[in-house]
Protein backbone atom coordinates (compact mmCIF):
# COMPACT_ATOMS: atom_id res chain seq x y z
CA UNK A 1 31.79 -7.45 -11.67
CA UNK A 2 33.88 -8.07 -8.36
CA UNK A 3 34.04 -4.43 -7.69
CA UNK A 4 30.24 -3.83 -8.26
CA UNK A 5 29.46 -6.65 -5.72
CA UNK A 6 31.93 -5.29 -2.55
CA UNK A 7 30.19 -1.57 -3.60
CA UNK A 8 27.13 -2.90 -3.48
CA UNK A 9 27.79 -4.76 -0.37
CA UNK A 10 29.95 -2.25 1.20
CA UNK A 11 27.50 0.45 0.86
CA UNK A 12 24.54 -2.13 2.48
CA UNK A 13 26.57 -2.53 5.48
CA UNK A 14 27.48 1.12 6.72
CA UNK A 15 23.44 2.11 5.92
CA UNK A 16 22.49 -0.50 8.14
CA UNK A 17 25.05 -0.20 10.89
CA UNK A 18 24.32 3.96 10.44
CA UNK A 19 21.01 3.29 10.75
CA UNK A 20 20.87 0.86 13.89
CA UNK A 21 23.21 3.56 15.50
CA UNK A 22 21.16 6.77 14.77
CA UNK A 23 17.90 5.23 15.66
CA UNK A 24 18.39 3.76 18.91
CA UNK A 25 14.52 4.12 19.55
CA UNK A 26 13.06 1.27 17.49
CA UNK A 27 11.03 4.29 15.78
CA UNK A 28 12.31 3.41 12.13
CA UNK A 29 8.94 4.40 10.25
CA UNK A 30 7.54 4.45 6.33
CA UNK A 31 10.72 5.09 4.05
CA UNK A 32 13.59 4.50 7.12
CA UNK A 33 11.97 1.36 6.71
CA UNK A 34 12.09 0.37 3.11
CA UNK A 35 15.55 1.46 3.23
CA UNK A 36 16.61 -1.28 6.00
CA UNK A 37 15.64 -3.69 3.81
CA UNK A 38 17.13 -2.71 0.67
CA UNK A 39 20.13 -2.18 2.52
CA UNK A 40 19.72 -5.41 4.09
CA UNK A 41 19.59 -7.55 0.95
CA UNK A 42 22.15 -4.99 -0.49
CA UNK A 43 24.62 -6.02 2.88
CA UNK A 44 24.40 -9.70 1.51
CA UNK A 45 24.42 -8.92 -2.31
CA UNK A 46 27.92 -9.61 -2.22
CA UNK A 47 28.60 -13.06 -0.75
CA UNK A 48 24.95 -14.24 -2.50
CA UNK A 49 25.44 -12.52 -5.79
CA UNK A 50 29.48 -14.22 -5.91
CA UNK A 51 28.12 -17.61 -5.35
CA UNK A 52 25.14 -17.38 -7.80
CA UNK A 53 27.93 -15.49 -10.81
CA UNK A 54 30.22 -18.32 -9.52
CA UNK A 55 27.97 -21.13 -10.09
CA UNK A 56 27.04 -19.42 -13.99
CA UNK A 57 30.96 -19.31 -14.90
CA UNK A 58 31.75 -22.73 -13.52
CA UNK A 59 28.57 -24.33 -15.20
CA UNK A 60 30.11 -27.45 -13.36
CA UNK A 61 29.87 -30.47 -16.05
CA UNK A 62 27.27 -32.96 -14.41
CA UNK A 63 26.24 -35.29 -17.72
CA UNK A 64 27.97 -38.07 -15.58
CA UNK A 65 25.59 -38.11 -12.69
CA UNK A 66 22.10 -39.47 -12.87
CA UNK A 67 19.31 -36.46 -13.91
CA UNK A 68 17.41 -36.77 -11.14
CA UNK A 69 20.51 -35.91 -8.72
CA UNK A 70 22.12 -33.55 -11.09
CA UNK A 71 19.15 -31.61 -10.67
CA UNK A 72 19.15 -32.62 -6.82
CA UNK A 73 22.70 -31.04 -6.29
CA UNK A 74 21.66 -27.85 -8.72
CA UNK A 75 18.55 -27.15 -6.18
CA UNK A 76 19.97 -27.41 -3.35
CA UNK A 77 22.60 -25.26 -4.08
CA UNK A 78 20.77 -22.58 -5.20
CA UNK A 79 17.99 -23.16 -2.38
CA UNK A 80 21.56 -22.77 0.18
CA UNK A 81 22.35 -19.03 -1.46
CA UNK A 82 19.02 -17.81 -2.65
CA UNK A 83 16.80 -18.54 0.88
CA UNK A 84 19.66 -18.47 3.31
CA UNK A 85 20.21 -14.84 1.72
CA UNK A 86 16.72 -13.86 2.01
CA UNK A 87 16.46 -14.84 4.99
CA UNK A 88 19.81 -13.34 6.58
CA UNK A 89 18.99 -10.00 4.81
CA UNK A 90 15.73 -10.12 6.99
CA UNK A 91 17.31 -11.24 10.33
CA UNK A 92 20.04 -8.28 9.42
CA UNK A 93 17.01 -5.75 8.95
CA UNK A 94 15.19 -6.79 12.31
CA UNK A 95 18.54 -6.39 13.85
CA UNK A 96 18.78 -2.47 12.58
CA UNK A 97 15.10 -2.38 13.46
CA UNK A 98 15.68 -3.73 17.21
CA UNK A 99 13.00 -6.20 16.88
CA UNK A 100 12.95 -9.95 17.56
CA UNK A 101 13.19 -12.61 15.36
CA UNK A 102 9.59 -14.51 15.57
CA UNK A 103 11.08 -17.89 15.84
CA UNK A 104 10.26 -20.24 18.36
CA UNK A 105 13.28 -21.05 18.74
CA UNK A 106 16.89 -21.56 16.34
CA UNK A 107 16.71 -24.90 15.83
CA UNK A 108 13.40 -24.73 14.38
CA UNK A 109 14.88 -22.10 12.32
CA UNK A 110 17.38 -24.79 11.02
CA UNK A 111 14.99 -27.22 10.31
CA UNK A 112 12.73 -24.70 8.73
CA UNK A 113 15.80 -23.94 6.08
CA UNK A 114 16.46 -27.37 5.27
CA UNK A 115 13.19 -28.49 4.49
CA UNK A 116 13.19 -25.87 1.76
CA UNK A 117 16.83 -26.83 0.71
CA UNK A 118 14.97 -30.69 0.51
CA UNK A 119 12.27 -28.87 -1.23
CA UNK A 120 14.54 -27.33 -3.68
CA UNK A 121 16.03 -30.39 -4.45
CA UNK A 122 13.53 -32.63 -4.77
CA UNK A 123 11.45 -30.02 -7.63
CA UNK A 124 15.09 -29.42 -10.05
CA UNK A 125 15.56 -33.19 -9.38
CA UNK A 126 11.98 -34.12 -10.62
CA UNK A 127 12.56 -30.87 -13.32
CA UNK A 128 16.22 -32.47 -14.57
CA UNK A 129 14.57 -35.62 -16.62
CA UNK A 130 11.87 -33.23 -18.00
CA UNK A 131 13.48 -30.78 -19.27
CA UNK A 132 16.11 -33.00 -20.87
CA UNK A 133 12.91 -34.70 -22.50
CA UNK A 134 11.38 -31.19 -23.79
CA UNK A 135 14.36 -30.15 -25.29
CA UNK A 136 12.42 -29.07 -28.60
CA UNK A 137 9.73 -27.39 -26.23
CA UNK A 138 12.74 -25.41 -23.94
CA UNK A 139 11.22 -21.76 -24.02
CA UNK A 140 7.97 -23.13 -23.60
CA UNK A 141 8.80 -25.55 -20.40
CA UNK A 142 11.30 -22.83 -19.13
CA UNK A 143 8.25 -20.32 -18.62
CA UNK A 144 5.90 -23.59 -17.06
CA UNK A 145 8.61 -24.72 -14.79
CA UNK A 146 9.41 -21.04 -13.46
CA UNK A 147 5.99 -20.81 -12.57
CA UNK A 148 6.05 -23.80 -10.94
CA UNK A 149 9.34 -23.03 -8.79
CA UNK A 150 7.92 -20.22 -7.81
CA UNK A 151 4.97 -21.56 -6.77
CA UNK A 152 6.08 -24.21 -4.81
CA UNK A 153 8.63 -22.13 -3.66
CA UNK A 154 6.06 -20.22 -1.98
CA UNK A 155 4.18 -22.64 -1.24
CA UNK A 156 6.88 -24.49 0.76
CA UNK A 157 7.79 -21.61 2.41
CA UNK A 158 4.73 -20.45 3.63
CA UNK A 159 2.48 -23.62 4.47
CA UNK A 160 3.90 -27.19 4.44
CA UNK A 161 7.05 -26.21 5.63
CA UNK A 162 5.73 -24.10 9.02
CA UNK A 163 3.06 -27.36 8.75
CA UNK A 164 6.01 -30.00 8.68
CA UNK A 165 8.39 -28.05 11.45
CA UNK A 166 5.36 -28.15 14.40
CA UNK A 167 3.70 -31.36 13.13
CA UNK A 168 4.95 -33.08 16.10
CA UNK A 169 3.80 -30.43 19.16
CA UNK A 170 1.59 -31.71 21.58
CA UNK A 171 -2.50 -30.90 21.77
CA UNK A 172 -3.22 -28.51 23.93
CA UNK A 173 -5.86 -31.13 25.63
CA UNK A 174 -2.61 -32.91 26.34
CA UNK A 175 -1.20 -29.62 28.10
CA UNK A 176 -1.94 -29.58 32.01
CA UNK A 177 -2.03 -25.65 31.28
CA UNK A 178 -5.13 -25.17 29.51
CA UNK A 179 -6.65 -27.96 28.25
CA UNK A 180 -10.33 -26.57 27.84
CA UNK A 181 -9.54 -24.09 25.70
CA UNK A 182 -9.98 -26.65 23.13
CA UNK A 183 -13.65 -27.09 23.53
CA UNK A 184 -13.62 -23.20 23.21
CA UNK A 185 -12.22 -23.25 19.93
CA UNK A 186 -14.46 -26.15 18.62
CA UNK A 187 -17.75 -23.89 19.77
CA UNK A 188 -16.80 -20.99 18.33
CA UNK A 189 -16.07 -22.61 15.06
CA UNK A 190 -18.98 -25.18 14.83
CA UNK A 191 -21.16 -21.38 15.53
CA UNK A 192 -19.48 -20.31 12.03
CA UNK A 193 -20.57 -23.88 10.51
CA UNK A 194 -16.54 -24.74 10.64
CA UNK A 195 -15.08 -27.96 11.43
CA UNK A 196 -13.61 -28.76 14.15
CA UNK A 197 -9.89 -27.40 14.51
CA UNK A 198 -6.72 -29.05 16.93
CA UNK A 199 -4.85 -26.67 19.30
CA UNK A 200 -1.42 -27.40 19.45
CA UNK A 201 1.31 -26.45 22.02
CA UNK A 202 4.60 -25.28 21.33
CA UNK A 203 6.65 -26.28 24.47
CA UNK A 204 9.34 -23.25 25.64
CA UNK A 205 8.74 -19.59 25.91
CA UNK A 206 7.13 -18.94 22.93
CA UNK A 207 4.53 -15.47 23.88
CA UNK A 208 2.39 -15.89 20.51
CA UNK A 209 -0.41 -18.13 18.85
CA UNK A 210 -0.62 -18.65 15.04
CA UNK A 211 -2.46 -20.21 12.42
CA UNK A 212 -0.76 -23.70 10.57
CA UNK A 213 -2.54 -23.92 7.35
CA UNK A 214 -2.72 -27.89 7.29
CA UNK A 215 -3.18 -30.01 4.50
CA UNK A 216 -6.75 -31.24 5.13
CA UNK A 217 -7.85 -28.50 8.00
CA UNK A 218 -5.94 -25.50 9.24
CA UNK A 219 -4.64 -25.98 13.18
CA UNK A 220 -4.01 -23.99 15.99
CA UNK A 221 -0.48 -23.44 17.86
CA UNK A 222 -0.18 -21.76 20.95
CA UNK A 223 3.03 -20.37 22.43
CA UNK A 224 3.38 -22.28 25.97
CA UNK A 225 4.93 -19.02 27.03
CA UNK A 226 1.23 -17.54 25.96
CA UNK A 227 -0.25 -19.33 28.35
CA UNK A 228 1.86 -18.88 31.27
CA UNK A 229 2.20 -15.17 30.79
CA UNK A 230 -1.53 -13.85 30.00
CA UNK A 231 -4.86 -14.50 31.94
CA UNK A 232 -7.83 -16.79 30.39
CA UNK A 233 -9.70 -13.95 28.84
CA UNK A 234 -6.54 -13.16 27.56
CA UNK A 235 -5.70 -16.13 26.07
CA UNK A 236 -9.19 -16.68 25.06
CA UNK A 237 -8.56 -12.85 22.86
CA UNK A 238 -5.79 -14.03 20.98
CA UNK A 239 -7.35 -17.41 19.74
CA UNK A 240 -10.03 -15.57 18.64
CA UNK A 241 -7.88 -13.15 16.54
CA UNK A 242 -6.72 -16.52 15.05
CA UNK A 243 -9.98 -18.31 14.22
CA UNK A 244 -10.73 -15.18 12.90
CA UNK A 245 -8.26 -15.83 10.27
CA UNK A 246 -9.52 -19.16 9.85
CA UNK A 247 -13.34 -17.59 9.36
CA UNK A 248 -12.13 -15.46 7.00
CA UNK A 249 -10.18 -17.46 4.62
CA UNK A 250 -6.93 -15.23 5.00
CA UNK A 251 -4.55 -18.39 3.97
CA UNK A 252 -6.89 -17.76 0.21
CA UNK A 253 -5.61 -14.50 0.04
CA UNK A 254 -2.29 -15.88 0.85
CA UNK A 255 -3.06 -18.41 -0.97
CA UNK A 256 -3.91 -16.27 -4.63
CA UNK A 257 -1.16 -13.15 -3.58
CA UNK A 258 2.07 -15.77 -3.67
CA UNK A 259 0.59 -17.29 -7.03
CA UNK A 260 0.34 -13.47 -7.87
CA UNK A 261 3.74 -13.09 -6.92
CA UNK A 262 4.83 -16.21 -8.63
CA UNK A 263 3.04 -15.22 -11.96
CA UNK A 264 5.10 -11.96 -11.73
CA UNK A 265 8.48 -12.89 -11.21
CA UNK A 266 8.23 -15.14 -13.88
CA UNK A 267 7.58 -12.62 -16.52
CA UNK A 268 10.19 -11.03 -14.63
CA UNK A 269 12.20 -13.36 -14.78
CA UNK A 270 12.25 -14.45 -18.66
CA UNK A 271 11.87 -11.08 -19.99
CA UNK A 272 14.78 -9.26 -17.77
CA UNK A 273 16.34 -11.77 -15.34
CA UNK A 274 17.33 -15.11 -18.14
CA UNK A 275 17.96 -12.34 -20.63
CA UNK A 276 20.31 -10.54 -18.22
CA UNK A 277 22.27 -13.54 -17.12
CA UNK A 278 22.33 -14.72 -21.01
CA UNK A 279 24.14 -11.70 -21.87
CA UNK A 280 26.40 -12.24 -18.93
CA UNK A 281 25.63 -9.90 -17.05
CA UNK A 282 24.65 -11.37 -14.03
CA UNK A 283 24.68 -8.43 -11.28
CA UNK A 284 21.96 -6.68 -13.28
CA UNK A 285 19.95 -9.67 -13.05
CA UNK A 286 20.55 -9.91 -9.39
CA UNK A 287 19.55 -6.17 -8.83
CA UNK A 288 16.67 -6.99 -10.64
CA UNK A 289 15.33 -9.98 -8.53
CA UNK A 290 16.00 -7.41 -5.46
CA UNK A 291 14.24 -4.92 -6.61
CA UNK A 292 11.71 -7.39 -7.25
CA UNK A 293 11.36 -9.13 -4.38
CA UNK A 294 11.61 -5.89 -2.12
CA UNK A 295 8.92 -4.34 -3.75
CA UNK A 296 6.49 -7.38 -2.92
CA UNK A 297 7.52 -7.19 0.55
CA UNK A 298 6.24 -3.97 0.29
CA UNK A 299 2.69 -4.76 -0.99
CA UNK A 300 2.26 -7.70 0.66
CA UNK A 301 2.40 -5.22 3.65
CA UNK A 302 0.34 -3.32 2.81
CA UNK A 303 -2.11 -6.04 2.42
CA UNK A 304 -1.79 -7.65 5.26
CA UNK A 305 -1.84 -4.44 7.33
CA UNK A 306 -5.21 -4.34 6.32
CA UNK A 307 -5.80 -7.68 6.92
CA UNK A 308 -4.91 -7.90 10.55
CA UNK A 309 -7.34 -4.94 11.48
CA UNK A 310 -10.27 -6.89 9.17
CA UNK A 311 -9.57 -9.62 11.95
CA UNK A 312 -9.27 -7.65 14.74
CA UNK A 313 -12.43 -6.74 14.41
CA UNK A 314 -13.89 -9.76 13.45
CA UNK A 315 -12.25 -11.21 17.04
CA UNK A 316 -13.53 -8.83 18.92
CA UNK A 317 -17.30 -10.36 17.61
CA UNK A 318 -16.14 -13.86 18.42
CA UNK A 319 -15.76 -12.02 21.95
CA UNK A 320 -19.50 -10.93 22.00
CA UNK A 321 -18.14 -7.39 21.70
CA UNK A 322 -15.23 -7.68 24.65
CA UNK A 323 -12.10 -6.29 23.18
CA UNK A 324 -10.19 -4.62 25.78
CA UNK A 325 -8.72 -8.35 26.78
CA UNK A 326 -7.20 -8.85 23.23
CA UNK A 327 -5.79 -5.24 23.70
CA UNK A 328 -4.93 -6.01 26.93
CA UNK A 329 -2.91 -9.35 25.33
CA UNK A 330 -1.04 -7.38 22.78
CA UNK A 331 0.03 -4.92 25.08
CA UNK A 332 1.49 -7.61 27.15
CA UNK A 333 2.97 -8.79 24.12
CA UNK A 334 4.70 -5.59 23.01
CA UNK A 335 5.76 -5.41 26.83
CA UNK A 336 7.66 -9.41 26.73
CA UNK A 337 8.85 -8.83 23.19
CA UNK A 338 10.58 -5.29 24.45
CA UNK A 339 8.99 -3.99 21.49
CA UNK A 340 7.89 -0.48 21.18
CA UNK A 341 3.97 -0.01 20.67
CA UNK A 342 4.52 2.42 18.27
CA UNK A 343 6.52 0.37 15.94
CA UNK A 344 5.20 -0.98 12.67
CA UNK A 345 5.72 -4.62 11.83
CA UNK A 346 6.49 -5.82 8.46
CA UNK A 347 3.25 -8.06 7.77
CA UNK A 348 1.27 -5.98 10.80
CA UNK A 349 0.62 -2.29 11.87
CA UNK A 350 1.79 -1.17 15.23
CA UNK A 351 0.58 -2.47 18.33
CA UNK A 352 -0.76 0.98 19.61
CA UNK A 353 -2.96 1.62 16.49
CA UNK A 354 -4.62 -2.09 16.60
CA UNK A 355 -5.35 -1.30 20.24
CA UNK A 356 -7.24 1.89 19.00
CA UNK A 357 -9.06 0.29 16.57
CA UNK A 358 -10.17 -2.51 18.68
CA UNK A 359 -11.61 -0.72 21.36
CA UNK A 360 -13.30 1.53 18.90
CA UNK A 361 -14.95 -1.45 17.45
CA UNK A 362 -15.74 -2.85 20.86
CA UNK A 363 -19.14 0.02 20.45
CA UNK A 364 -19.67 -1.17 16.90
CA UNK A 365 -21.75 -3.29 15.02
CA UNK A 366 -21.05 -7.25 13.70
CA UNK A 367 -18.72 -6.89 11.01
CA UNK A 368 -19.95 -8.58 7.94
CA UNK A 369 -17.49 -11.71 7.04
């Protein structure tokens, strides 16, 4: 078992240092890739995979503790080695890749990880009692409540926790930058019969503006670095890529592809994963959530690939046609980040082929949304 995980690990570690070395260009494409990552996730299969086989052959003895904090202390632990190795196997493959890690900054990163280690420990604290009280019901509440990690896992992860970390940045009508970009927003949604949205700022050097899928109404937050680095129509561009988002209901598709992925992994996850650990033999069930989880990554790509040209387009018809200033922004962008324009993103295609395909629907008719 030992010797399987330093193999494993071993073998993730010179493919990604081999990798960063022999591709000094930022040019890793397609397969090179896929292989990052699975060499990524392999690199911390080792330290991860010892902590969650650890955990299994202690089975530490916690009858004595109230359920709700037995749970508690079983979440959080396996929130501390389950997302902190997700998410150092992706700050290890955007390392090899020579691209930046889209974080405002690293102590929102901390606070980003804890409210998910709160998360996890809060839903196997609530869990604890219930299962204890479904005992005669176990396979049955073992498939619910894996759904229902999963879900709010994702959930977490992907909306109130990015919604929780920038609750607190200032409105942008509180910004002396650009204030009135606000009441530019709020006509270009009321003229898609939307509600009203807040603009938020996110004080630093933040070059970006994204989409905060609220709990009542999605919000705006723009990058102060955004505004200080691009002209007005430039600005202007990029918030129109992200109320095209908003017009198009992308956080639904979000919304239904993490349930999808959550539905999944927990067929997965009783029919291969349980069964493998059962029969102790726990790396096998690691390898398998891996596998797993790499091969979503994948799709949900793919998917969103497609997605961000969709809104592209649709942004350039919030501009009345006018899209060489949103090419004009992301080529600015590509420029800050150091990023080559040629490189693919993980969630989003590369910078050079969006700029193609928005100036080739700057001649073309309204998209239907």
């Amino acid at each position: 078992m030992a010797f399987a995980l330093v193999v494993v690990t071993v073998i993730g570690v010179v493919a990604l240092v081999l990798v960063r070395t022999l591709r000094p260009d930022r040019q890793a494409r397609g397969l090179t890739e896929l292989c990052v990552l699975l060499a990524a996730y392999g690199a911390v299969y080792g330290p991860v995979g010892a902590g969650l086989v650890t955990l299994n052959e202690i089975d530490p003895d916690l009858s004595h503790l109230p359920s709700f904090v037995a749970g508690a202390l079983m979440g959080a632990s396996l929130a501390i080695l389950v997302v902190g190795g997700i998410g150092l196997a992706m700050v290890l493959a955007l390392w090899v890749l020579r691209r930046p890690l889209e974080l405002p900054s690293k102590r929102l990163g901390v606070r980003w990880f804890l409210l998910l280690v709160v998360a996890f420990a809060v839903l196997f604290g609530v869990a604890m009692p219930v299962f204890g009280a479904m005992e005669d019901h176990s396979a049955v509440f073992a498939w619910v409540f894996t759904f229902l990690f999963y879900t709010v896992f994702w959930v977490a992860n992907s909306l109130a926790v990015p919604w929780l970390t920038f609750l607190r940045s200032p409105r942008l009508a509180e910004s002396p930058v650009a204030g009135h970009f606000q009441s530019w927003v709020d006509e270009v949604m009321a003229s898609h019969g939307k509600r009203p949205i807040p603009v938020r700022v996110h004080e630093g050097s933040l070059v970006n503006a994204f989409v905060l899928w609220g709990l009542r109404t999605p919000w705006l937050l723009v990058g102060e670095g955004l505004l200080k680095e691009m002209s007005l129509p430039e600005v202007r561009a990029v918030l129109a890529h992200e109320i095209a988002h908003i017009v198009r209901g992308d956080h639904g598709r979000l919304l239904l592809s993490g349930i999808a992925w959550a539905a999944a992994i927990t067929v997965c996850s009783q029919l291969v994963i349980v069964p493998l650990f059962a029969a102790d033999r726990p790396a096998l069930g690691i390898t398998a959530i891996t596998i797993f989880n790499t091969l979503y990554f994948v799709v949900l790509g793919l998917m969103m690939r497609r997605v961000e040209y969709a809104t592209d387009r649709l942004a350039v018809h919030l501009l009345d046609g006018q899209g060489e200033p949103l090419a004009s922004a992301l080529e600015k962008m590509a420029v800050l980040k150091r990023a080559s324009a040629k490189q693919k993103g993980v969630m989003h295609p590369s910078v050079q082929n969006r700029i193609d395909a928005i100036l080739d629907a700057s001649t073309e008719p309204p998209p239907q949304v």
